[in-house]
C-alpha atoms as a PDB file:
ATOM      1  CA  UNK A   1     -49.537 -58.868  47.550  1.00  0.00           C
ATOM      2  CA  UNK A   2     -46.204 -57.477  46.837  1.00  0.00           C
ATOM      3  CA  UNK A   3     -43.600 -59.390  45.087  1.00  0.00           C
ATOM      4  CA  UNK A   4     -40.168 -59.267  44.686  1.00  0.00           C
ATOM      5  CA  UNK A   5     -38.567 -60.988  41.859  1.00  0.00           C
ATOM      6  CA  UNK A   6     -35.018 -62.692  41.726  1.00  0.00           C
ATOM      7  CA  UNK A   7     -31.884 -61.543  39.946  1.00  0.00           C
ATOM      8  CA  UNK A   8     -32.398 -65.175  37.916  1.00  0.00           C
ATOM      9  CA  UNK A   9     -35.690 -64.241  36.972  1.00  0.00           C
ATOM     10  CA  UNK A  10     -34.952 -61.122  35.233  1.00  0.00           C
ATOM     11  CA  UNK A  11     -32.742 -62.568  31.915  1.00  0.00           C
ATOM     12  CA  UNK A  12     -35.064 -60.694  29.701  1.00  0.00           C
ATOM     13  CA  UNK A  13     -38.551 -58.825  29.545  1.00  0.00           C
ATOM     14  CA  UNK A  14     -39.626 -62.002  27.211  1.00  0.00           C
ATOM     15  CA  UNK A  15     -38.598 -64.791  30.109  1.00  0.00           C
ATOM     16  CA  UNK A  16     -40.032 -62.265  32.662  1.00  0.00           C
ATOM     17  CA  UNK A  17     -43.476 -61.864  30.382  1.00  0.00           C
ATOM     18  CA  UNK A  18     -43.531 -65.851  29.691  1.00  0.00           C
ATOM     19  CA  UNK A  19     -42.939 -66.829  33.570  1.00  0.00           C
ATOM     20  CA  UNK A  20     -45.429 -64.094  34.477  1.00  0.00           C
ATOM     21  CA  UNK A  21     -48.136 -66.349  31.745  1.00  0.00           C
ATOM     22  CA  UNK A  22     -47.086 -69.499  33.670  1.00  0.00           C
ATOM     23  CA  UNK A  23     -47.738 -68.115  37.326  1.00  0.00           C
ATOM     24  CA  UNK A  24     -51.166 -66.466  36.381  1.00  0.00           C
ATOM     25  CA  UNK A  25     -52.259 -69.948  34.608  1.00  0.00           C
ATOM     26  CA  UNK A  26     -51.258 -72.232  37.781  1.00  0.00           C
ATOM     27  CA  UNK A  27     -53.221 -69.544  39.868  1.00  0.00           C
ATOM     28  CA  UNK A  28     -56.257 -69.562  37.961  1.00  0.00           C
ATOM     29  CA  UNK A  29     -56.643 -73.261  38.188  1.00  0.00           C
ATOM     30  CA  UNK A  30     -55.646 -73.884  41.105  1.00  0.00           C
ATOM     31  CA  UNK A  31     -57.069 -71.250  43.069  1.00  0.00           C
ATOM     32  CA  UNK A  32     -60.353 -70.723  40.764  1.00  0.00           C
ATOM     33  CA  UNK A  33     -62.230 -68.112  43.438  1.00  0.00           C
ATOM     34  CA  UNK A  34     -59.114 -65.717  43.475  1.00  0.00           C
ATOM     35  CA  UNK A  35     -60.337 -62.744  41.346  1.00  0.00           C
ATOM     36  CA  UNK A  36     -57.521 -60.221  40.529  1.00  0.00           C
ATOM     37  CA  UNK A  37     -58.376 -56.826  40.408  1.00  0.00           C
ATOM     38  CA  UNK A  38     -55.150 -54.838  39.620  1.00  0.00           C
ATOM     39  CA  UNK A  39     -51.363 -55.678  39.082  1.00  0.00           C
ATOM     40  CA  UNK A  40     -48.949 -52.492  38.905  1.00  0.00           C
ATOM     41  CA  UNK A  41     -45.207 -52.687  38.414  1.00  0.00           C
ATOM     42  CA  UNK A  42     -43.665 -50.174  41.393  1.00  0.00           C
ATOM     43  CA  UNK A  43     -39.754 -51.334  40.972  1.00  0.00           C
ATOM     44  CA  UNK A  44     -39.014 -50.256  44.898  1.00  0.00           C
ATOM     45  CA  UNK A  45     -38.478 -52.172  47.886  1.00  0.00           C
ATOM     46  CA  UNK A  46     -40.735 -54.662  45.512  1.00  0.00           C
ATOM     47  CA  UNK A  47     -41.227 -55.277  42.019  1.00  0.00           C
ATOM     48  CA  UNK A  48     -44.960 -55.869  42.307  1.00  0.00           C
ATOM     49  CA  UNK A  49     -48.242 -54.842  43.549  1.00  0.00           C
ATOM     50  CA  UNK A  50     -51.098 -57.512  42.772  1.00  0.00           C
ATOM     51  CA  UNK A  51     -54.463 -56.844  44.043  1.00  0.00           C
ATOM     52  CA  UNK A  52     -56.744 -59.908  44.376  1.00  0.00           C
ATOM     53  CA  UNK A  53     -59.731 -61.305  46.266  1.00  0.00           C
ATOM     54  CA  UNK A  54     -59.938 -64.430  47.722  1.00  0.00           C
ATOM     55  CA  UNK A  55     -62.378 -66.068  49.912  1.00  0.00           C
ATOM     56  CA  UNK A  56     -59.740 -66.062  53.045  1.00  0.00           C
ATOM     57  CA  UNK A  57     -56.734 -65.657  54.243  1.00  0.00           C
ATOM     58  CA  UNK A  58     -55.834 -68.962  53.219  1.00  0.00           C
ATOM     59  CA  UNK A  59     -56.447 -69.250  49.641  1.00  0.00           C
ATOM     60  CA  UNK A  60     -54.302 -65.523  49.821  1.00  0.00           C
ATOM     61  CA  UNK A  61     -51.432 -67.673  51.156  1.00  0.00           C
ATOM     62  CA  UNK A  62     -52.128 -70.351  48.261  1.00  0.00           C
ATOM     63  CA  UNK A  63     -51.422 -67.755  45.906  1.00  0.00           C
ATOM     64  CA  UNK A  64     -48.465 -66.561  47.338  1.00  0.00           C
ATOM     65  CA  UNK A  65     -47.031 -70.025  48.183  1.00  0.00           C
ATOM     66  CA  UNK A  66     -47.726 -70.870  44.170  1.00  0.00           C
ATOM     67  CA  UNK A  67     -45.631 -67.811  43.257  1.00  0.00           C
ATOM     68  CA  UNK A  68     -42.654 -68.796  45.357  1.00  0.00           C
ATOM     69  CA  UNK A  69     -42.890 -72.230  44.514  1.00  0.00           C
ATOM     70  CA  UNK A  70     -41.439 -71.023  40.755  1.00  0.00           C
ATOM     71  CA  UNK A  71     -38.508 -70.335  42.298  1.00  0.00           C
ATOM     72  CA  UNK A  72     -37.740 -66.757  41.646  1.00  0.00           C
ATOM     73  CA  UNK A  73     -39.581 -64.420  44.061  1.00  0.00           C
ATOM     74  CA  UNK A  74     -40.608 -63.486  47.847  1.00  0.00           C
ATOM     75  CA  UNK A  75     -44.089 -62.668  48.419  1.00  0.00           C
ATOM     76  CA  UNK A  76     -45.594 -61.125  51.231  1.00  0.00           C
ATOM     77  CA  UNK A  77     -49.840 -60.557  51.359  1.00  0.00           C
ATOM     78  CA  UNK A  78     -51.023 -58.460  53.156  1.00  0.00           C
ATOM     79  CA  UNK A  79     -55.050 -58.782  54.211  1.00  0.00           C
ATOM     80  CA  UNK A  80     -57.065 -55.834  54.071  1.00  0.00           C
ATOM     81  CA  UNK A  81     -60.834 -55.223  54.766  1.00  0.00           C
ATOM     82  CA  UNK A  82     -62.973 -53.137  52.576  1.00  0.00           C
ATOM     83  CA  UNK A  83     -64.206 -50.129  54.297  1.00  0.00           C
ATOM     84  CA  UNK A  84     -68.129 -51.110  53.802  1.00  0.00           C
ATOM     85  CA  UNK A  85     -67.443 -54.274  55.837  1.00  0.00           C
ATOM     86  CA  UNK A  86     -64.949 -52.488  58.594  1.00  0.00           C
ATOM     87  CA  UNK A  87     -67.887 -50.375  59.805  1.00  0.00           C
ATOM     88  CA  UNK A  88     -70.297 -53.062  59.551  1.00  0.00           C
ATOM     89  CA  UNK A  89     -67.930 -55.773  61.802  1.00  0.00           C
ATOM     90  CA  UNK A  90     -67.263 -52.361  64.180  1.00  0.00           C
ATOM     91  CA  UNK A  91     -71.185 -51.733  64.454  1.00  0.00           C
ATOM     92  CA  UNK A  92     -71.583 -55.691  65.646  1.00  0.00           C
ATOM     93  CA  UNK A  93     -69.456 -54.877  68.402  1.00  0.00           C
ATOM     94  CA  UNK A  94     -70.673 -55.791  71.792  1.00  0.00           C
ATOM     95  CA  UNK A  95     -71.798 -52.392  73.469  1.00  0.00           C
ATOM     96  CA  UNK A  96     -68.808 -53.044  76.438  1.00  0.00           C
ATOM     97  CA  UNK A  97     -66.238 -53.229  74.251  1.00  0.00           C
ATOM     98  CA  UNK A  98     -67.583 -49.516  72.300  1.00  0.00           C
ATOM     99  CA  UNK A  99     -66.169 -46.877  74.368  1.00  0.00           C
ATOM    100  CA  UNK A 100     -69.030 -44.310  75.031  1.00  0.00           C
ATOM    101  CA  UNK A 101     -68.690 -40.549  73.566  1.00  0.00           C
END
């Protein structure tokens, strides 16, 4: 998910660190299957790069929807598929939709 933060949420690296605490408390109890695996600050186009599992697409959008409903960022998510289950979905395939070598 990347996340862009608002000019009011930046007043200080304490209010950012203190509204980041809140967020990450409402998501864990809300949205108790979400497991986050990495969080990087990039400071481009976004501020944010959180990488998280979560059961569906759905319970993605949860977590984005609780993060804008603070008030001081955009979110977009963006679903991805690890590679393990790509080539297993692929090799389920019906035959007529495989083109043939």
């Amino acid at each position: 998910m990347l996340t862009r933060l608002s000019h009011e949420a930046m007043q200080s690296p304490r209010s950012l660190e203190n509204l980041s605490h809140q967020i990450a408390e409402h998501v864990r109890r809300e949205c108790p299957h979400v497991h986050w695996q990495a969080n990087y600050v990039i400071l481009g186009p976004a501020d944010y790069l959180d990488i998280f599992t979560a059961p569906d697409n759905a319970t993605a959008t949860k977590v984005a929807t609780i993060i804008r409903t603070f008030g001081h960022a955009t979110t977009e998510i963006w679903a991805a598929t690890e590679w393990k289950q790509f080539v297993k979905l692929i090799r389920e395939l019906p035959p007529s939709l495989v083109a043939s070598s």
